[in-house]
N, C-alpha and C. Protein backbone atom coordinates (compact mmCIF):
# COMPACT_ATOMS: atom_id res chain seq x y z
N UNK A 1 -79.84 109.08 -91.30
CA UNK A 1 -81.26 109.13 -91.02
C UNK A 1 -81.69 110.56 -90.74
N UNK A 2 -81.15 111.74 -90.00
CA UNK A 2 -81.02 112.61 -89.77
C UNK A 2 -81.30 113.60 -91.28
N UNK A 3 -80.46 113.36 -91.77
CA UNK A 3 -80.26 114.21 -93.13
C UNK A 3 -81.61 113.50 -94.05
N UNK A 4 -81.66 112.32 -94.04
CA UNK A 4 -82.89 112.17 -94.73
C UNK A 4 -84.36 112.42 -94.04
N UNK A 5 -84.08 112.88 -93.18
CA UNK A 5 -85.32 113.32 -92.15
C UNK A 5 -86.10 112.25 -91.54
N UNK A 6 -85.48 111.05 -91.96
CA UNK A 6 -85.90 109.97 -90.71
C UNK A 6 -85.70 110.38 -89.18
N UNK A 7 -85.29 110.99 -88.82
CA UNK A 7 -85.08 111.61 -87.84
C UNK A 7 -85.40 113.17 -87.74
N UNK A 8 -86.56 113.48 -87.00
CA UNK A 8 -87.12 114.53 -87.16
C UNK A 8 -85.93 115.84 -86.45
N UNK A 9 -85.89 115.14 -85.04
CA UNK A 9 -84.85 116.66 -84.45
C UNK A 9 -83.95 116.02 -84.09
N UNK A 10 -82.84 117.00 -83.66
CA UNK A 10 -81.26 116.74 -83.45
C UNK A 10 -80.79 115.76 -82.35
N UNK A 11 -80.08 114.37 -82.47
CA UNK A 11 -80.15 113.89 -81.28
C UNK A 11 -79.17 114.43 -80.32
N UNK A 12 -79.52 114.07 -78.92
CA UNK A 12 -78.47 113.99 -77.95
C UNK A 12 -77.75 112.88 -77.71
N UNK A 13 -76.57 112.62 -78.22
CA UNK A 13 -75.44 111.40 -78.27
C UNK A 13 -74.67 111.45 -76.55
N UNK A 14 -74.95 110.21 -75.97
CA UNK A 14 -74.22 110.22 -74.46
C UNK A 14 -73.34 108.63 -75.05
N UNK A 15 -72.63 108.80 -74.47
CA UNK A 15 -71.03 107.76 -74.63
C UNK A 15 -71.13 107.12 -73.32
N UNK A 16 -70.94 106.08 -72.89
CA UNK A 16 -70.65 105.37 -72.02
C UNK A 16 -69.65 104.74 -72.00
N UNK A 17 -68.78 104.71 -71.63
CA UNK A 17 -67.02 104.13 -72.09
C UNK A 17 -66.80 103.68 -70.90
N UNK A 18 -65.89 102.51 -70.98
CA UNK A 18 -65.42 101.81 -69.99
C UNK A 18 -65.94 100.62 -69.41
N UNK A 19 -66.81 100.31 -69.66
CA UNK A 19 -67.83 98.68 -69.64
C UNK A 19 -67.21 97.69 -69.88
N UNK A 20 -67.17 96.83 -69.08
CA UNK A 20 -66.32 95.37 -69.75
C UNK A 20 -66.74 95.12 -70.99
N UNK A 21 -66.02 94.72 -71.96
CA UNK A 21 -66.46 94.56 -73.08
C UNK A 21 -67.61 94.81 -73.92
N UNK A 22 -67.39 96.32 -73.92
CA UNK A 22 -68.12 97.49 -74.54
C UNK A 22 -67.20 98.48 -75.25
N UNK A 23 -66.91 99.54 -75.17
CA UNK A 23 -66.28 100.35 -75.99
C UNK A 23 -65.25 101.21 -75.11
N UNK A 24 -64.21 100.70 -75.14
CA UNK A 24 -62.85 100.97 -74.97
C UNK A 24 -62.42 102.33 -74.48
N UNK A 25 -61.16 102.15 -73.16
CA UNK A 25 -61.46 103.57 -73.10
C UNK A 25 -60.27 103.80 -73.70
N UNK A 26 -59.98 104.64 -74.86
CA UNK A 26 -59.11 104.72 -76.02
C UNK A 26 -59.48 105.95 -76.81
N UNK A 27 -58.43 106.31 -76.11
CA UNK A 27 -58.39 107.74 -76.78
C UNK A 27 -59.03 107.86 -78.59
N UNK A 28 -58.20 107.39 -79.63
CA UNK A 28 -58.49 107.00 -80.74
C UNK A 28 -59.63 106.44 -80.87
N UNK A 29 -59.90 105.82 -80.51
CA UNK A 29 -61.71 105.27 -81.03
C UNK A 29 -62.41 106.18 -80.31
N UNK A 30 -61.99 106.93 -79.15
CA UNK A 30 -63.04 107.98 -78.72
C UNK A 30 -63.36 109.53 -79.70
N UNK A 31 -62.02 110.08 -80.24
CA UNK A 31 -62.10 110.41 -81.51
C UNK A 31 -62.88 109.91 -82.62
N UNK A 32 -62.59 108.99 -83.20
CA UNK A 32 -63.54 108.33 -84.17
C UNK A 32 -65.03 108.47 -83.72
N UNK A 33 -65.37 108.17 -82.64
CA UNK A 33 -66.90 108.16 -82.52
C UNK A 33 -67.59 109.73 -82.64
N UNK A 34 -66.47 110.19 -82.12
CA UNK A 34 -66.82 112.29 -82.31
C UNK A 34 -66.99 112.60 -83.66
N UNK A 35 -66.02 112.10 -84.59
CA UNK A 35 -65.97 112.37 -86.00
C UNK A 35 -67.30 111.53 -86.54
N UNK A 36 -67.78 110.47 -86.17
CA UNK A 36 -68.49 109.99 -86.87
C UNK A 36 -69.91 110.68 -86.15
N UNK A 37 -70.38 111.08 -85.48
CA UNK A 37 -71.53 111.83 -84.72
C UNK A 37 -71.49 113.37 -85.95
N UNK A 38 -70.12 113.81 -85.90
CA UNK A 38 -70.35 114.96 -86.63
C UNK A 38 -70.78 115.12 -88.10
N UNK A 39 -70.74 113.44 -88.59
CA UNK A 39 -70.40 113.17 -90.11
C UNK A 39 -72.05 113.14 -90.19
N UNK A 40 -72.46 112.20 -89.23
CA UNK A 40 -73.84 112.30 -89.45
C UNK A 40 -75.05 112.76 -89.20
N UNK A 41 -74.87 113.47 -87.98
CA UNK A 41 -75.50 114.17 -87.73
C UNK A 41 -75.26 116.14 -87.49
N UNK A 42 -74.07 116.38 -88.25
CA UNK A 42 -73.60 117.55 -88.25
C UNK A 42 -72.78 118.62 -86.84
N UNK A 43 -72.06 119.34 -87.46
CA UNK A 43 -70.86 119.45 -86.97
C UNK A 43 -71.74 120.17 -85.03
N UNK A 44 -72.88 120.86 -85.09
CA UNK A 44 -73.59 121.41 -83.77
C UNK A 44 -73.87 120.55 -82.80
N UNK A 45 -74.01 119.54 -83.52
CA UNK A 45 -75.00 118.02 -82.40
C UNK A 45 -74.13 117.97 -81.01
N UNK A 46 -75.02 118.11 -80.24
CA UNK A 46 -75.21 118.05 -78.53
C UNK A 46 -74.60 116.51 -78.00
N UNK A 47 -73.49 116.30 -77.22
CA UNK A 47 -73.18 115.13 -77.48
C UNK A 47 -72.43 115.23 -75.80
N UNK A 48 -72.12 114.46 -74.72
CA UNK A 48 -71.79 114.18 -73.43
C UNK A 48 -71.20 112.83 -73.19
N UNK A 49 -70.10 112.61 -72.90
CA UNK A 49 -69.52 111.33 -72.63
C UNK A 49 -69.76 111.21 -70.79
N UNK A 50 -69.34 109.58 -70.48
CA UNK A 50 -69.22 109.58 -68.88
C UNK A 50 -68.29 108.13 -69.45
N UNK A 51 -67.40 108.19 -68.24
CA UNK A 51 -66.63 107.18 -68.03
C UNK A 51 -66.87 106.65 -66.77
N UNK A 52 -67.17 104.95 -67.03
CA UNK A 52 -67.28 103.99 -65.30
C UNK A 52 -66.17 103.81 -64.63
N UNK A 53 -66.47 104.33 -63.56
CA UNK A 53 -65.45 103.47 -62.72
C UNK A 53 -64.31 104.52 -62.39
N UNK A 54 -62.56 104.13 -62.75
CA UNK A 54 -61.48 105.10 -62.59
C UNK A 54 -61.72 106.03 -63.63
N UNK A 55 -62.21 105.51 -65.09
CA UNK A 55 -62.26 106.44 -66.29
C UNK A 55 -63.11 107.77 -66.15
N UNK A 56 -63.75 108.11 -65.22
CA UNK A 56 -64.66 109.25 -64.92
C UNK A 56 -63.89 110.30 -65.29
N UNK A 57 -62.92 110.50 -64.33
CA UNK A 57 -62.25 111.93 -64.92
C UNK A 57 -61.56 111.71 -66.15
N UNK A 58 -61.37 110.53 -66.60
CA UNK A 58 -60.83 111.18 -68.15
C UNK A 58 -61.63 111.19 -69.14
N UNK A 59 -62.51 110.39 -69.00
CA UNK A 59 -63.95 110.80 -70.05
C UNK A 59 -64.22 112.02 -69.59
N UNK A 60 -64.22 112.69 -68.56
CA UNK A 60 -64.72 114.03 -68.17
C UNK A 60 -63.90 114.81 -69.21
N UNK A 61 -62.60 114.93 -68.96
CA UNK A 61 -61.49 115.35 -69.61
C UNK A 61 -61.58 115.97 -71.30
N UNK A 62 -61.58 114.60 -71.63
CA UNK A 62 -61.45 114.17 -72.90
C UNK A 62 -63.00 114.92 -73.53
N UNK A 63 -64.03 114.77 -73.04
CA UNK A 63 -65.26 115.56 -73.46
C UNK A 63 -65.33 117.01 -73.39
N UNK A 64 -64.89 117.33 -72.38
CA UNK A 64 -64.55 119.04 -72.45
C UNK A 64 -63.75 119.53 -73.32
N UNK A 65 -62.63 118.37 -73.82
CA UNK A 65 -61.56 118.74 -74.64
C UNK A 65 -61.94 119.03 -75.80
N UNK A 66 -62.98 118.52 -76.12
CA UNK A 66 -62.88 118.08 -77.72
C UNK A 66 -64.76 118.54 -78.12
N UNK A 67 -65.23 119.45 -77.11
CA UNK A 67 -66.28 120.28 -76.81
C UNK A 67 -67.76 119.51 -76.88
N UNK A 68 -67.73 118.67 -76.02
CA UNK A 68 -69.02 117.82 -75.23
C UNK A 68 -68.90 118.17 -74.07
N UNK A 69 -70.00 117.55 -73.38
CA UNK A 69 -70.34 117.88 -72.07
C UNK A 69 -69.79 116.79 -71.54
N UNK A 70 -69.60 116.70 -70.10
CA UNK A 70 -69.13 115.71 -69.21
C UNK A 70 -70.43 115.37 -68.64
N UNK A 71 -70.53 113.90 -68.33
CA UNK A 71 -71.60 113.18 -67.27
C UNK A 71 -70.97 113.07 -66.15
N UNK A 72 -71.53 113.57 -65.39
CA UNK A 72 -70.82 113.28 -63.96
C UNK A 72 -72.43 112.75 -62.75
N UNK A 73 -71.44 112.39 -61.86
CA UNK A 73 -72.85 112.11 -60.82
C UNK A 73 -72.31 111.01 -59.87
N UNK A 74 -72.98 110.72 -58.53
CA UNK A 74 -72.48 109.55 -58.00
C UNK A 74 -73.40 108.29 -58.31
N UNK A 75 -74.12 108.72 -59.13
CA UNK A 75 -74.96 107.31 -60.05
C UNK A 75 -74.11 106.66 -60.92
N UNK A 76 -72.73 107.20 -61.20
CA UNK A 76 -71.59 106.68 -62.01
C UNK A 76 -71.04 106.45 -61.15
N UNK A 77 -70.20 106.85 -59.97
CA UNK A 77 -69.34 106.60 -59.25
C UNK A 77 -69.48 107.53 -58.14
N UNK A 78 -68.90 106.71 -57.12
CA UNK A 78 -68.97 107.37 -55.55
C UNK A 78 -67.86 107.60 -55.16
N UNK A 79 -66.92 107.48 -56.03
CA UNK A 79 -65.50 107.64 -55.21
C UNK A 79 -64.58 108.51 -56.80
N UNK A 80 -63.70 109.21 -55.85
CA UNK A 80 -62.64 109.87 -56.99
C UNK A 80 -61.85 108.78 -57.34
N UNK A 81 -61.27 107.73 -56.61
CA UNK A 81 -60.33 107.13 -56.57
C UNK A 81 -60.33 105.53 -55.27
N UNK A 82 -59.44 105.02 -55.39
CA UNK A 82 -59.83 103.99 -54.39
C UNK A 82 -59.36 104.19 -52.98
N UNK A 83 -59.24 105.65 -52.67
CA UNK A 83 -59.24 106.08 -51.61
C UNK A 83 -60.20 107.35 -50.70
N UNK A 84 -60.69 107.82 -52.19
CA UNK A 84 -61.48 109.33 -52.00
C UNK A 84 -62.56 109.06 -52.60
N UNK A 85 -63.73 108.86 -51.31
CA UNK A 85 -65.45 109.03 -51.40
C UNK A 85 -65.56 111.20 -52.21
N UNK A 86 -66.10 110.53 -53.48
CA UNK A 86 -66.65 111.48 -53.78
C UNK A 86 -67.55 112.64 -53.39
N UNK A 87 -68.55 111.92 -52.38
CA UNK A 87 -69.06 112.75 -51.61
C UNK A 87 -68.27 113.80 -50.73
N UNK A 88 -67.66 112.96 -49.92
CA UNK A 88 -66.86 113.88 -49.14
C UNK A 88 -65.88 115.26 -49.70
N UNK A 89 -65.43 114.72 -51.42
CA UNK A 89 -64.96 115.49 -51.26
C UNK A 89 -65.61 116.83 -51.90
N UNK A 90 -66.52 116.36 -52.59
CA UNK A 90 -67.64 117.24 -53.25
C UNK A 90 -68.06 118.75 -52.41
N UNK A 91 -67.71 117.99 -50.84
CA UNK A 91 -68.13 118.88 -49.85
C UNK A 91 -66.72 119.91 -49.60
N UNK A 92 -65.80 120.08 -49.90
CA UNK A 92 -64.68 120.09 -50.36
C UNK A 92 -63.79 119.46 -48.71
N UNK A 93 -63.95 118.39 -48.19
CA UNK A 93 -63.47 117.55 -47.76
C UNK A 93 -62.75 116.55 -48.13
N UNK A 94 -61.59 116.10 -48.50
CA UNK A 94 -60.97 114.46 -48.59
C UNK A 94 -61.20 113.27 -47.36
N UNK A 95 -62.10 112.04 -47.48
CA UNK A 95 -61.97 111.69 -46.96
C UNK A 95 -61.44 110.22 -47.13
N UNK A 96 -60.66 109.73 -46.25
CA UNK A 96 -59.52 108.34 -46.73
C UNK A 96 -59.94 107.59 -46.25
C-alpha cells in the first residue's frame, strides 16, 4: 500500500508480543515480522517492539538488536521481575 501510495507517509510499526494468544514471543517469527515491515514498507521504516509481562526485557533486547526502538514504561509493567518493583528500581533502588 505504501509503494502504491495508498499510504501517503511512512508508518510507525509498534509490536506487541507476548499476549495470550497473540503473537509469540519467538525469536524467529520476531525476525520474520522485521523482514516483512522492511519488504514493505522499506528498509528506513521507524518500527519499536514492547514485550508484556516477563518478556519486557527481551523484546527490549531483541529491538535494539536488530535496530528498533524499545517500548518501555510502567503502563507495560511495574515490576522487573516477580520480585523487583520497577519503580523502585528505576530510582536506582532494588526493592524485594
Amino acid at each position: 500500500m505504501f509503494k502504491n501510495a495508498q499510504i501517503a507517509i511512512l508508518p510507525y510499526v509498534q509490536f506487541v508480543i507476548g499476549v495470550k494468544n497473540a503473537m509469540p514471543v519467538d525469536h524467529h517469527v520476531f525476525d520474520y515480522y522485521i523482514v516483512t515491515i522492511k519488504r514493505l514498507f522499506g528498509a528506513g521504516t521507524p518500527w519499536c517492539a514492547a514485550g508484556i509481562g516477563a518478556n519486557q526485557i527481551i523484546l527490549n533486547e531483541w529491538a535494539i538488536s536488530l535496530g528498533g526502538h524499545a517500548r518501555t514504561g510502567l503502563e507495560d509493567n511495574i515490576r522487573l521481575d516477580r520480585t523487583c518493583c520497577a519503580v523502585k528500581r528505576s530510582l536506582g533502588q532494588a526493592h524485594r
